[in-house]
Protein backbone atom coordinates (compact mmCIF):
# COMPACT_ATOMS: atom_id res chain seq x y z
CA UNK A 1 0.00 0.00 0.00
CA UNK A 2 1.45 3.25 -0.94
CA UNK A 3 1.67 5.99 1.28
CA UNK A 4 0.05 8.41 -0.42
CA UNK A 5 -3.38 6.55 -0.86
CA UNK A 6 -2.98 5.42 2.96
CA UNK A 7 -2.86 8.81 4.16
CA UNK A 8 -5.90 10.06 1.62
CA UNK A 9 -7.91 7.07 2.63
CA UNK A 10 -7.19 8.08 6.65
CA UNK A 11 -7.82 11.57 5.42
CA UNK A 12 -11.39 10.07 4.55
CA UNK A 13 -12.40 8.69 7.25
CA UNK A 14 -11.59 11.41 9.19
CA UNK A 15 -13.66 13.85 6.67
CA UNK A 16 -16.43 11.22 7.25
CA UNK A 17 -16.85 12.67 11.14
CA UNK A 18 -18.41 15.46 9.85
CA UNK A 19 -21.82 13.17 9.21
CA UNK A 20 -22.03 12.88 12.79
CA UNK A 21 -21.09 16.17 13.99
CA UNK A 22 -24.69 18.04 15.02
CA UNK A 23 -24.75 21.84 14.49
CA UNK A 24 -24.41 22.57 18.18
CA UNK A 25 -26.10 26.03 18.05
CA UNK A 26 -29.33 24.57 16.97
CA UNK A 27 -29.27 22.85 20.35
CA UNK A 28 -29.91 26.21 22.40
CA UNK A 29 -33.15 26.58 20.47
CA UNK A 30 -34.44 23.28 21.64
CA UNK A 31 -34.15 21.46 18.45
CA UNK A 32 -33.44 17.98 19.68
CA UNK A 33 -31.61 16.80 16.27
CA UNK A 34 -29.47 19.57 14.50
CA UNK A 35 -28.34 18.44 10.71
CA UNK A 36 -24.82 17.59 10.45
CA UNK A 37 -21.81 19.71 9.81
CA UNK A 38 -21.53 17.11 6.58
CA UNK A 39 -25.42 18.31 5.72
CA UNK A 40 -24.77 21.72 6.32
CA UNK A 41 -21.98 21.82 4.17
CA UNK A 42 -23.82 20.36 1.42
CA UNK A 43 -26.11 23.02 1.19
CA UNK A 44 -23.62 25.49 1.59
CA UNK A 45 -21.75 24.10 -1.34
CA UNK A 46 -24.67 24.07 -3.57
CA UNK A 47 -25.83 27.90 -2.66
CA UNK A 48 -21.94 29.19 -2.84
CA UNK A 49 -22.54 28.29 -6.69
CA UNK A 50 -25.35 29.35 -7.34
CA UNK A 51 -24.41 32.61 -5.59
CA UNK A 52 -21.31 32.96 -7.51
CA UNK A 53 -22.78 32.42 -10.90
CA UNK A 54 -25.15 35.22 -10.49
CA UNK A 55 -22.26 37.40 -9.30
CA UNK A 56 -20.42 36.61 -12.27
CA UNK A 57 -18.02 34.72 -10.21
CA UNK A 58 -16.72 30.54 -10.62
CA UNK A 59 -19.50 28.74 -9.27
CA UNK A 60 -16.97 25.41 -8.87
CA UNK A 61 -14.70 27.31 -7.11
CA UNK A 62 -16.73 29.22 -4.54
CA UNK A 63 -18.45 25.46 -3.82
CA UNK A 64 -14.96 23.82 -3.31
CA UNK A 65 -14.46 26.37 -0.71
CA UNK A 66 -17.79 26.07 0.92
CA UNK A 67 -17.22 22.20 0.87
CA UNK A 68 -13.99 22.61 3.10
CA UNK A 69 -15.18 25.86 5.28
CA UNK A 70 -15.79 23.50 8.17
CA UNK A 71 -13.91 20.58 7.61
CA UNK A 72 -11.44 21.97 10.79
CA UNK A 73 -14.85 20.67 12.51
CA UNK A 74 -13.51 17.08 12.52
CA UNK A 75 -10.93 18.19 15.64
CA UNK A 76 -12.80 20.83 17.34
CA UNK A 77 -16.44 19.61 17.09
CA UNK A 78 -18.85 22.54 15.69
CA UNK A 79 -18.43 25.05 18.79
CA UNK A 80 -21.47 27.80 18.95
CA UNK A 81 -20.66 31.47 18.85
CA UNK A 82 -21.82 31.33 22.89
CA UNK A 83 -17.85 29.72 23.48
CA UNK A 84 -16.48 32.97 21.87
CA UNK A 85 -16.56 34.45 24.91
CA UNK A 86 -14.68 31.46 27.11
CA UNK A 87 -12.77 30.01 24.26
CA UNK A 88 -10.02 31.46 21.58
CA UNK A 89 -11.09 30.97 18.37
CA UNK A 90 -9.59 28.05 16.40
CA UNK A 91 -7.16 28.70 13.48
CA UNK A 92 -8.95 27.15 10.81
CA UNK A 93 -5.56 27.62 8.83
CA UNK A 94 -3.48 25.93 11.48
CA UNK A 95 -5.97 23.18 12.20
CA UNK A 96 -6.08 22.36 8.23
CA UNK A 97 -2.67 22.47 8.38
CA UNK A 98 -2.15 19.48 10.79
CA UNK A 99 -5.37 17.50 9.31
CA UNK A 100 -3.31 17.78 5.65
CA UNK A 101 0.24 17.27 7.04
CA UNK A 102 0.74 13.52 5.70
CA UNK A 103 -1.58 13.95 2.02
CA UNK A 104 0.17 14.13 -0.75
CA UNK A 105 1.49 17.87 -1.82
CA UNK A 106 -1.06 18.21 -4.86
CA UNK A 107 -3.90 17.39 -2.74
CA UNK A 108 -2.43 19.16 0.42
CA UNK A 109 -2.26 22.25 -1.15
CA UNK A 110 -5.10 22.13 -3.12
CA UNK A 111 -7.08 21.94 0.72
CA UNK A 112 -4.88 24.86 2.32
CA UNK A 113 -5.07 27.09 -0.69
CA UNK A 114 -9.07 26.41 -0.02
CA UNK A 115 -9.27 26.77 3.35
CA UNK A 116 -6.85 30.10 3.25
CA UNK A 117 -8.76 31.31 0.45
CA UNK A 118 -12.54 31.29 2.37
CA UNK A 119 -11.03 33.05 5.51
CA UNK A 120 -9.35 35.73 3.85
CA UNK A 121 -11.69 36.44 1.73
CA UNK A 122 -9.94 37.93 -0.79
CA UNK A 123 -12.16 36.34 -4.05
CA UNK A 124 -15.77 36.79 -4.65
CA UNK A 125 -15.97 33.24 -4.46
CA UNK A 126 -15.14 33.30 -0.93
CA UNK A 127 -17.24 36.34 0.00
CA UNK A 128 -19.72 34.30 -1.99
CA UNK A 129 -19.25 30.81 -0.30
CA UNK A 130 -19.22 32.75 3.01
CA UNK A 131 -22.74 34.42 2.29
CA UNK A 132 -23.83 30.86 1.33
CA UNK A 133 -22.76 30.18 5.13
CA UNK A 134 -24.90 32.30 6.04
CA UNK A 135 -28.08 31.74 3.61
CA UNK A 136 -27.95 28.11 4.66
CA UNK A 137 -28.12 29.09 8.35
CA UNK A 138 -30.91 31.28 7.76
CA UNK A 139 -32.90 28.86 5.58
CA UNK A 140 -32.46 26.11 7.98
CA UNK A 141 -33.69 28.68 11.02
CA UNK A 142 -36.92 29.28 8.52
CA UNK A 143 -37.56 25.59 8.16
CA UNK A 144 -37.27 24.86 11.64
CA UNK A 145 -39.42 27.67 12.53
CA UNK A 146 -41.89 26.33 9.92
CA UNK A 147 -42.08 23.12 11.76
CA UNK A 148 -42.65 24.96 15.67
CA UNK A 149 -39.33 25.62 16.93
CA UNK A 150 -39.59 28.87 18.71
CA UNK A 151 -36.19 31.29 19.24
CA UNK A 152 -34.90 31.34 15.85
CA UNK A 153 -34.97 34.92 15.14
CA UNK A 154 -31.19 36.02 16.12
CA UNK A 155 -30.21 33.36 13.49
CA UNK A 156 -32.21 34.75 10.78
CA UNK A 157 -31.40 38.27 12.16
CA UNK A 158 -27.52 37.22 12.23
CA UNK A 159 -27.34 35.55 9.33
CA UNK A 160 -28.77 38.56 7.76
CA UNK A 161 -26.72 40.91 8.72
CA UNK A 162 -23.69 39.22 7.90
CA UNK A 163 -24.57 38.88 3.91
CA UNK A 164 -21.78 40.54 1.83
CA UNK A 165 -23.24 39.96 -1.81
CA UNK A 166 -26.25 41.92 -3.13
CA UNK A 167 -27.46 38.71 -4.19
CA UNK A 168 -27.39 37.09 -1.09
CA UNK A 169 -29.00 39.93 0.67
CA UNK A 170 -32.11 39.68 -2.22
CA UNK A 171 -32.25 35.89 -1.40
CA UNK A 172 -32.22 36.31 1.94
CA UNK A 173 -35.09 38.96 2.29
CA UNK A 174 -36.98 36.58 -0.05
CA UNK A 175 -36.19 33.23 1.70
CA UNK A 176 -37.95 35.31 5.47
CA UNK A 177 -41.04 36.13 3.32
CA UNK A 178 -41.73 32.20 1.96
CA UNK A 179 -43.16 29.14 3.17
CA UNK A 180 -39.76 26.24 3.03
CA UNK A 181 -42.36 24.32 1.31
CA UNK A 182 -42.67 26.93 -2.02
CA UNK A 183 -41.09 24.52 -4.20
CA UNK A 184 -43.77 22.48 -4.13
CA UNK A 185 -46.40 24.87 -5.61
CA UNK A 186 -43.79 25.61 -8.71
């Protein structure tokens, strides 16, 4: 067995904790059973290009760096913005850097050069995969309002405020104003 493919395959199964990571946060709102970091990041991925299309920006790119804006998750567990206040924040750079050490250098720079790229955010594909953050946190407070959870409104109200793109602000003052079941009645 080479090296190489040991340390991707590793690399995998550690990426694969992210399934069972729950969004902590949700937790103080009483939902019982958060999605996943891995869920989370799905959507993230899939509204960071659809965002960056309709900025004029690469849609692949802005998902690949949505795909690994969490993947630091896998050693720190998804920590709510309540620890800011106890806690220093993680270095998603330096905690990427460790998870990468041993994969080969094409794929370990290809995950830095991600992962560097989204917390600068220095592209409009990461200001656009970072709204897309934030749109999927404010669509998932909607749809668990929709189904009776109560206390979601500093989520949407965060998530709001933090929007960058003038896209992402337009889908965002739409997604408050619609039923999570709309697609449905297209």
């Amino acid at each position: 067995m080479s090296e190489d493919a040991a340390a991707i395959a590793a690399f995998g199964y550690e990426l694969g904790i992210l399934k069972r990571i729950r969004r902590a946060g949700w937790w103080h709102a009483g939902v019982r059973d958060p999605e996943s970091v891995a869920e989370h990041s799905l959507r993230v991925a899939q509204l960071a290009a659809i965002l960056a299309a309709e900025e004029g920006a690469d849609p692949g790119r802005a998902a690949l760096l949505a795909i690994w804006h969490d993947s630091q998750e896998t050693r720190t567990g998804d920590l709510p913005h309540t620890v800011g206040e106890y806690l220093t924040r993680p270095e998603p750079r330096r905690i990427t850097a460790d998870q990468t050490e041993k994969l080969p250098g094409r794929s370990r720079g290809m995950v830095r050069d991600a992962v560097d790229e989204y917390e600068s955010r220095r592209s409009l594909e990461a200001l656009c995969a970072k709204d897309a953050d934030k749109l999927e946190m404010l669509l998932q407070a909607v749809e668990y309002r929709d189904v009776g959870v109560r206390r979601v409104d500093g989520w949407i109200d965060s998530a709001r405020q933090g929007l960058r793109t003038a896209v992402g602000r337009r889908i965002a003052e739409a997604a408050v104003t619609l039923s999570p079941l709309t697609w449905r009645d297209r």
